[in-house]
Protein backbone atom coordinates (compact mmCIF):
# COMPACT_ATOMS: atom_id res chain seq x y z
CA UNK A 1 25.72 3.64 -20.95
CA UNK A 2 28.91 1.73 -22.21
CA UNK A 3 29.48 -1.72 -22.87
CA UNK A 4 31.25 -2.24 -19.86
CA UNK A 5 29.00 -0.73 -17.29
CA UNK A 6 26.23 -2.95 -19.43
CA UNK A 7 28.03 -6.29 -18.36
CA UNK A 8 28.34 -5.10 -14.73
CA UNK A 9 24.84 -4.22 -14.47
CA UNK A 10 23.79 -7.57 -15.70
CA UNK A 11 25.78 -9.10 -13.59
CA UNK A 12 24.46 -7.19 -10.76
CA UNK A 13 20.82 -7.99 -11.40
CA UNK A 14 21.68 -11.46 -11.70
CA UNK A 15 24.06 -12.06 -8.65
CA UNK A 16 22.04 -9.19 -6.20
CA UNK A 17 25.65 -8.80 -4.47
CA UNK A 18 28.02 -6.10 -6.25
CA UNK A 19 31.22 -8.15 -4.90
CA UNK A 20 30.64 -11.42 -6.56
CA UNK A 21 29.11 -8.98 -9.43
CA UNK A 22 32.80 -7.61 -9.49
CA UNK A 23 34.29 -11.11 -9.56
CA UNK A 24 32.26 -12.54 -12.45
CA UNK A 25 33.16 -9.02 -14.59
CA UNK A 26 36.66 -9.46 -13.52
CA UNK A 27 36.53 -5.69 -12.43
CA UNK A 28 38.32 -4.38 -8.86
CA UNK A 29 35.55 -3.88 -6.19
CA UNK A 30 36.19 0.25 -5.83
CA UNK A 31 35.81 -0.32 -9.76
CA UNK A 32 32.52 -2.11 -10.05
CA UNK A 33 31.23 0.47 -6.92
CA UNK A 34 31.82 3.32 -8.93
CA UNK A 35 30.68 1.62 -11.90
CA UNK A 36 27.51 1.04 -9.74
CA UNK A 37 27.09 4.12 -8.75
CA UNK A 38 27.14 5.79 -12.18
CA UNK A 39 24.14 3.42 -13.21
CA UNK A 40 22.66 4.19 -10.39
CA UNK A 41 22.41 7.86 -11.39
CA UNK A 42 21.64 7.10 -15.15
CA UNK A 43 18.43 4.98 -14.09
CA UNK A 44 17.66 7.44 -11.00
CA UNK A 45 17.26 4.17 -8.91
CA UNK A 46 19.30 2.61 -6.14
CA UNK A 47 18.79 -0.86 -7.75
CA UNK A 48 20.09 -2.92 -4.73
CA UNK A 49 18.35 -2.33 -1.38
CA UNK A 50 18.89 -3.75 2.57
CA UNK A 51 16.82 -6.92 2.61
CA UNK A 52 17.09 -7.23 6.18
CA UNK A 53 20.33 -10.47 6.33
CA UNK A 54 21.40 -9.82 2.64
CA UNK A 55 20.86 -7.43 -0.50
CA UNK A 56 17.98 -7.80 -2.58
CA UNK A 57 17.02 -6.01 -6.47
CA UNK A 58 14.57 -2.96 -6.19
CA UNK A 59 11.47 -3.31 -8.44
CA UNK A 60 12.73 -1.80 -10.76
CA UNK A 61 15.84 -3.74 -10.95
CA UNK A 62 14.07 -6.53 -11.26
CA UNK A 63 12.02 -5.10 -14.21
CA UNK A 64 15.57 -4.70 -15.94
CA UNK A 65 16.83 -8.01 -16.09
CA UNK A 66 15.33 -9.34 -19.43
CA UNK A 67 16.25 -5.59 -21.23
CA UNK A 68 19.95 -5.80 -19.99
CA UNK A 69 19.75 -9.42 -21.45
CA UNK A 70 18.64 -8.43 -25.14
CA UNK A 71 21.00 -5.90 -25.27
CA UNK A 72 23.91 -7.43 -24.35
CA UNK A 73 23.10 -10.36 -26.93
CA UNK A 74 22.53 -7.65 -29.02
CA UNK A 75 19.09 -8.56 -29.82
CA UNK A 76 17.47 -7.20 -33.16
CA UNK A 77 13.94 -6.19 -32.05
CA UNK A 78 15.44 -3.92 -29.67
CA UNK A 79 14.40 0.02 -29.99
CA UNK A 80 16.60 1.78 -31.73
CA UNK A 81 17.64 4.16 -29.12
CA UNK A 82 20.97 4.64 -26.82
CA UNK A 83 21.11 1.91 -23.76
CA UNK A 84 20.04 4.52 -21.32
CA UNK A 85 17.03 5.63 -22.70
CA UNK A 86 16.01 1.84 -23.67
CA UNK A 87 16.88 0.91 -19.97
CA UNK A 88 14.74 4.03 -18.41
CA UNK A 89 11.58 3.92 -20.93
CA UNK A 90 11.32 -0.04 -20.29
CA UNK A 91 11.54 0.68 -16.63
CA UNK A 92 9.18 3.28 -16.63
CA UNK A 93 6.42 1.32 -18.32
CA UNK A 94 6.88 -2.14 -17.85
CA UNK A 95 6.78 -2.62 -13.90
CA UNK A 96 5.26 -4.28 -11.10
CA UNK A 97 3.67 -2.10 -8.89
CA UNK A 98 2.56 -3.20 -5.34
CA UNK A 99 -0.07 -2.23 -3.19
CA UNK A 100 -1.73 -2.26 0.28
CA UNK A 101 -4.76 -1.65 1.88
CA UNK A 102 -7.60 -2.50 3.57
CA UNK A 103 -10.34 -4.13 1.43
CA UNK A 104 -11.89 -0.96 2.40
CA UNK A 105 -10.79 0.97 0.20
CA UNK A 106 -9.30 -1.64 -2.38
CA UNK A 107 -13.20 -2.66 -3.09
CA UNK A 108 -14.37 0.96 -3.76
CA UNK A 109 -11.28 1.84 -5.84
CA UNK A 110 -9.75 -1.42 -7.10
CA UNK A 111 -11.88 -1.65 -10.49
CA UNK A 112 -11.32 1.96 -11.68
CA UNK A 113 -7.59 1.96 -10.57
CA UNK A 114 -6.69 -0.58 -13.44
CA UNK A 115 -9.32 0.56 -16.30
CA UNK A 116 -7.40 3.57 -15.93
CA UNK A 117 -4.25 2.34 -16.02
CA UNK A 118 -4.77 -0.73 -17.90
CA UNK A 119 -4.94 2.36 -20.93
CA UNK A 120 -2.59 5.04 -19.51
CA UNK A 121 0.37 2.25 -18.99
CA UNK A 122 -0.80 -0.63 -20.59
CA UNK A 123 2.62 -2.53 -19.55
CA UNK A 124 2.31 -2.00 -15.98
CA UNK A 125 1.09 -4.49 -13.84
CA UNK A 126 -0.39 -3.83 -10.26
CA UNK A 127 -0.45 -6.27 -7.19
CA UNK A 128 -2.60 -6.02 -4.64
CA UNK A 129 -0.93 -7.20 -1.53
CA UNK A 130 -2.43 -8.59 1.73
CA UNK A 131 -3.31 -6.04 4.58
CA UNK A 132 -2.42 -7.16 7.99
CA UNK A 133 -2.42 -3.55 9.61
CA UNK A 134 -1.12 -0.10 9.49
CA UNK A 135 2.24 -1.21 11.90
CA UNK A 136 2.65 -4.21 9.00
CA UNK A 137 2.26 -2.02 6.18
CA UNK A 138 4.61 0.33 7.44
CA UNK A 139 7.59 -1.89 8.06
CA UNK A 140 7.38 -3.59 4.42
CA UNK A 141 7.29 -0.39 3.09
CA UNK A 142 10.76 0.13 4.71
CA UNK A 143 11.67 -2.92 4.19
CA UNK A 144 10.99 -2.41 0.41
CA UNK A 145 8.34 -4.85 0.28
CA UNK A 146 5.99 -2.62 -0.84
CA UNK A 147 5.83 0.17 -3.16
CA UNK A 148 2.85 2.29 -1.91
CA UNK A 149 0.69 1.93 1.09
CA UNK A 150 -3.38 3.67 1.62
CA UNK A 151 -3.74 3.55 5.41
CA UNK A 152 -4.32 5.16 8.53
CA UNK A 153 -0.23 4.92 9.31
CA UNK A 154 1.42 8.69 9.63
CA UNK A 155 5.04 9.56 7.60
CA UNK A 156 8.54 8.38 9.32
CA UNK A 157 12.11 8.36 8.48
CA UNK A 158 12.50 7.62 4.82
CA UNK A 159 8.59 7.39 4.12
CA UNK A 160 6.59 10.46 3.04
CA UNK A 161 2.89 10.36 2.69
CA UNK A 162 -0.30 13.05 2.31
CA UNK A 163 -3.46 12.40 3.55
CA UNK A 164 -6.60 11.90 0.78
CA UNK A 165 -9.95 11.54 3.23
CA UNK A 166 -10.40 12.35 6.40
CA UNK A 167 -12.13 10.23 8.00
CA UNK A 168 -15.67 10.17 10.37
CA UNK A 169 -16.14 7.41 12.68
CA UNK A 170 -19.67 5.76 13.62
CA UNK A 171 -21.17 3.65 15.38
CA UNK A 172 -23.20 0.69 13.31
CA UNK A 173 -25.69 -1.79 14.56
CA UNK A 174 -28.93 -3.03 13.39
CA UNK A 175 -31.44 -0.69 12.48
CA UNK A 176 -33.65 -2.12 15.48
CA UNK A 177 -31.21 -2.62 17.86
CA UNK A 178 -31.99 -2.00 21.53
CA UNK A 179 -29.51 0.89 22.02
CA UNK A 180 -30.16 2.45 18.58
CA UNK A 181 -32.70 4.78 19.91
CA UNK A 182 -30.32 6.62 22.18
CA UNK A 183 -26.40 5.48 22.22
CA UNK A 184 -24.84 5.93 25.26
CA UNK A 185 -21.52 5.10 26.55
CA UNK A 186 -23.36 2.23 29.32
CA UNK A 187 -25.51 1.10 26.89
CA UNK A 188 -22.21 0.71 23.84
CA UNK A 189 -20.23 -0.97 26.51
CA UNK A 190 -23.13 -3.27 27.60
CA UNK A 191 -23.45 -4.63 24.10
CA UNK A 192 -20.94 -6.77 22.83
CA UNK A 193 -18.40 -5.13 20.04
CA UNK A 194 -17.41 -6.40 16.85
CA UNK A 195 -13.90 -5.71 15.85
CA UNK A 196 -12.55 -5.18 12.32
CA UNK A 197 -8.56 -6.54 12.45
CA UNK A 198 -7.40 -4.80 9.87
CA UNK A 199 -8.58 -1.32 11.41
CA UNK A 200 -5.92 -1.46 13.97
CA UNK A 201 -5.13 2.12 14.21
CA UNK A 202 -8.41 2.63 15.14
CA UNK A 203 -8.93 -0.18 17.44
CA UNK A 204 -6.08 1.02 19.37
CA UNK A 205 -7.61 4.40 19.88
CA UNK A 206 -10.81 3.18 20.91
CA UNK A 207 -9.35 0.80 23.97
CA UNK A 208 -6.97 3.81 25.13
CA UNK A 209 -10.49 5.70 25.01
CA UNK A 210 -12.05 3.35 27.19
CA UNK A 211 -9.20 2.58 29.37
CA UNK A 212 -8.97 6.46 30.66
CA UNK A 213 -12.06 6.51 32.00
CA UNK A 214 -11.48 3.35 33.74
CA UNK A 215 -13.62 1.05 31.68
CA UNK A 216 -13.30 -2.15 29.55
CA UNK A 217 -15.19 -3.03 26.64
CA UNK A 218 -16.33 -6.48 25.27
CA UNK A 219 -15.26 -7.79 21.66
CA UNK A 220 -17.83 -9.93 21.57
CA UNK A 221 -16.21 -11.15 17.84
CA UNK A 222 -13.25 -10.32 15.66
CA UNK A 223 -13.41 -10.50 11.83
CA UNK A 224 -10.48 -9.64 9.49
CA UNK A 225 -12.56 -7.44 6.90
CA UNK A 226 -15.43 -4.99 6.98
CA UNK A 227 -17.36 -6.75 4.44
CA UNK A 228 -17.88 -9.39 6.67
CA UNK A 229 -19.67 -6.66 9.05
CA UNK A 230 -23.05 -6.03 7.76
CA UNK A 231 -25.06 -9.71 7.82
CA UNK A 232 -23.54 -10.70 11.27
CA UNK A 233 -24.68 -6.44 13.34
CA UNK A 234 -28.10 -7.14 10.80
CA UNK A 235 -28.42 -10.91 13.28
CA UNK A 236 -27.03 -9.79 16.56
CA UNK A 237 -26.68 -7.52 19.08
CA UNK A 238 -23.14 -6.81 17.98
CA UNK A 239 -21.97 -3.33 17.38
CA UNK A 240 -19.28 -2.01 15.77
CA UNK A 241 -16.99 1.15 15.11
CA UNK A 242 -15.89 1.57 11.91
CA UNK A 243 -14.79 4.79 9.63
CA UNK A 244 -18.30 6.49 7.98
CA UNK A 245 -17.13 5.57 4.47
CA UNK A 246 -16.66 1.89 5.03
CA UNK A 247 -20.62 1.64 5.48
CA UNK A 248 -21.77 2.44 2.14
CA UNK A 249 -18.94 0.39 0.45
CA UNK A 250 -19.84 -3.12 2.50
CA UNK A 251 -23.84 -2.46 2.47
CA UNK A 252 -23.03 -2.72 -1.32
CA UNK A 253 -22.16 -6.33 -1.07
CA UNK A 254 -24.55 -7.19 1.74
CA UNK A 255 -27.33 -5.39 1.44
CA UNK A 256 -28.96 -4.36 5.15
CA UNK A 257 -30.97 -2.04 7.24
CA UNK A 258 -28.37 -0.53 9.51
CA UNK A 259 -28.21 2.22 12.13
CA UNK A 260 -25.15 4.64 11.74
CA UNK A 261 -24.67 6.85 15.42
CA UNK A 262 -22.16 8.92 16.68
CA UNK A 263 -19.98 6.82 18.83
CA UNK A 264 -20.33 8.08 22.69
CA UNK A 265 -16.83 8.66 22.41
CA UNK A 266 -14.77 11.37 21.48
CA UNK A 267 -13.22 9.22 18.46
CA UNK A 268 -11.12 10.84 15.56
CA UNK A 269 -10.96 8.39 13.02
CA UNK A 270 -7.34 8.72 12.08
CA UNK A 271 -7.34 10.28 7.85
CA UNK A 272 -6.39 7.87 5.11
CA UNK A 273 -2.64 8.53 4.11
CA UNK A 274 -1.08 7.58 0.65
CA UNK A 275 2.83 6.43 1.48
CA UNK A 276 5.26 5.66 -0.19
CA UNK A 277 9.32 5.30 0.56
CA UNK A 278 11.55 7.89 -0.28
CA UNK A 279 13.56 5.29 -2.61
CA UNK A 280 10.71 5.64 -5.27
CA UNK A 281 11.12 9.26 -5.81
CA UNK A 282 12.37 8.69 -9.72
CA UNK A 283 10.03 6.27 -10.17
CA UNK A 284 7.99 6.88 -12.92
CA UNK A 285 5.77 3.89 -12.41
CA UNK A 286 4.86 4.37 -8.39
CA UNK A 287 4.18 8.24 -8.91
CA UNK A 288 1.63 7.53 -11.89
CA UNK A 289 0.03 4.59 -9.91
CA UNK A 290 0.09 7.33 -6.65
CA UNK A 291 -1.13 10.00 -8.98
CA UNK A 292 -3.98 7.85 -10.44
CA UNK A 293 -4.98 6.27 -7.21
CA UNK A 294 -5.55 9.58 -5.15
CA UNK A 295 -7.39 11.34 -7.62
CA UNK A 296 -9.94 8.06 -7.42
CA UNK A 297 -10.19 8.10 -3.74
CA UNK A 298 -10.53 11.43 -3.94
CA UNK A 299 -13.77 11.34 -6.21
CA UNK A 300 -15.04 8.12 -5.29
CA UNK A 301 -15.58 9.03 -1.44
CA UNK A 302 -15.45 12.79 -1.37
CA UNK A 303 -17.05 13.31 -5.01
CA UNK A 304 -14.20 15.56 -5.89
């Protein structure tokens, strides 16, 4: 990478707009777009994405900034290695990577995830974003608000996922709960529910359940989190739905007598997907987070 596509590419990480990027370089906007273009394909990354009303700096763009700086100052504790390769190792290591999910599974895998990486990449830095649902998730993934996203939402457009667990959904209540002896479908809908928020995928299949046989269920309460689950079903008559491996995972913190049932239902807990948007594909940072992360879930819940 020359001198001159250098100052462009600064420019460009400081302006976020390659036309007043062009201006400030004094370069002729087909110029600076080809000039763009060719970084683009030396740092496998698009660096400016759709923001929704303007243009914004990918992550990895944004990692950049303070490399492109020293270099261009000419800085002499810089690595002694051609601008490329300086630009594309300090990308690849020294990133912000950011996550969602559900605190089921963030609890379960949250720990190991950065031991592990905290001595694979020791650079990298991981944010753990809040989850507000699958449909959330997957429109700040496309929006590029996100790098990588564990949930129950399926693949579209420019995302591509695989699924890591399938889940098993249950029924959970208190272990001496009037309707734990026999579960059926009158006696689940005579008890009130409790509703986990951020399980909307599932939610949503359970009322459409319901609904086709003509019936209506009570949320007797809604909590955002399953960890909040265990000490109000071990108080009340509440019951709740909720994938098998959640149960383990919040007992942990709260430790109760519970009753696990097959829902009287014919539920298919939708399988835990790891997504991510085609615009990572060269990105050295998301796949090792993605690599590390699925091999945890993987053994943490499956014990494989």
């Amino acid at each position: 990478m020359d001198a001159r596509l250098l100052r462009l590419l600064d420019a460009v990480l400081d302006e976020a707009h390659l036309a007043r990027a062009a201006a400030r370089v004094g370069l002729p906007l087909p110029a600076a777009a080809s000039a763009l273009e060719r970084c683009r394909q030396l740092l496998r990354d698009p660096l400016l994405e759709d923001g929704g009303t303007q243009m914004r700096l990918t992550a990895k763009a944004q990692a950049l900034r303070e490399t492109v700086r020293q270099m261009l100052a000419g800085d002499a504790d810089a690595p002694a290695a051609s601008p490329t390769q300086q630009l594309s190792s300090q990308a690849a290591v020294t990133q912000r990577v950011r996550i969602l999910m559900p605190d089921y599974p963030a609890q379960v895998v949250a720990h190991a995830l950065y031991q592990e990486l905290a001595t694979a990449a020791p650079a990298l830095d991981l944010e753990f974003q809040t989850w507000l649902g699958d449909a959330d998730a997957s429109t700040r993934l496309e929006r590029g608000q996100t790098d990588l996203v564990l949930g129950s939402a399926a693949p579209s457009g420019q995302v591509r996922g695989r699924e890591v667990l399938q889940e098993r959904c249950v029924a959970v209540m208190r272990r001496d709960h009037p309707a734990a002896h026999s579960l059926t479908l009158a006696r689940w809908l005579a008890y009130p529910h409790l509703q986990i928020a951020c399980h909307d995928s599932l939610n949503r299949m359970m009322d459409e359940q319901v609904a086709m046989q003509g019936l209506r269920r009570r949320v007797g309460m809604v909590i955002p989190n399953f960890l909040m689950a265990p000490a109000l079903l071990q108080d009340s008559d509440l019951i709740a739905v909720m994938p098998m491996h959640c149960v383990p995972a919040a007992t942990a913190a709260h430790p109760v007598a519970l009753a696990c049932l097959r829902p009287p239902l014919p539920l298919e807990a939708p399988p835990l997907r790891l997504l991510q948007h085609r615009r990572h594909a060269e990105d050295a940072s998301v796949a090792l987070v993605a690599q590390v992360l699925e091999r945890l879930v993987r053994l943490r819940f499956e014990g494989r």
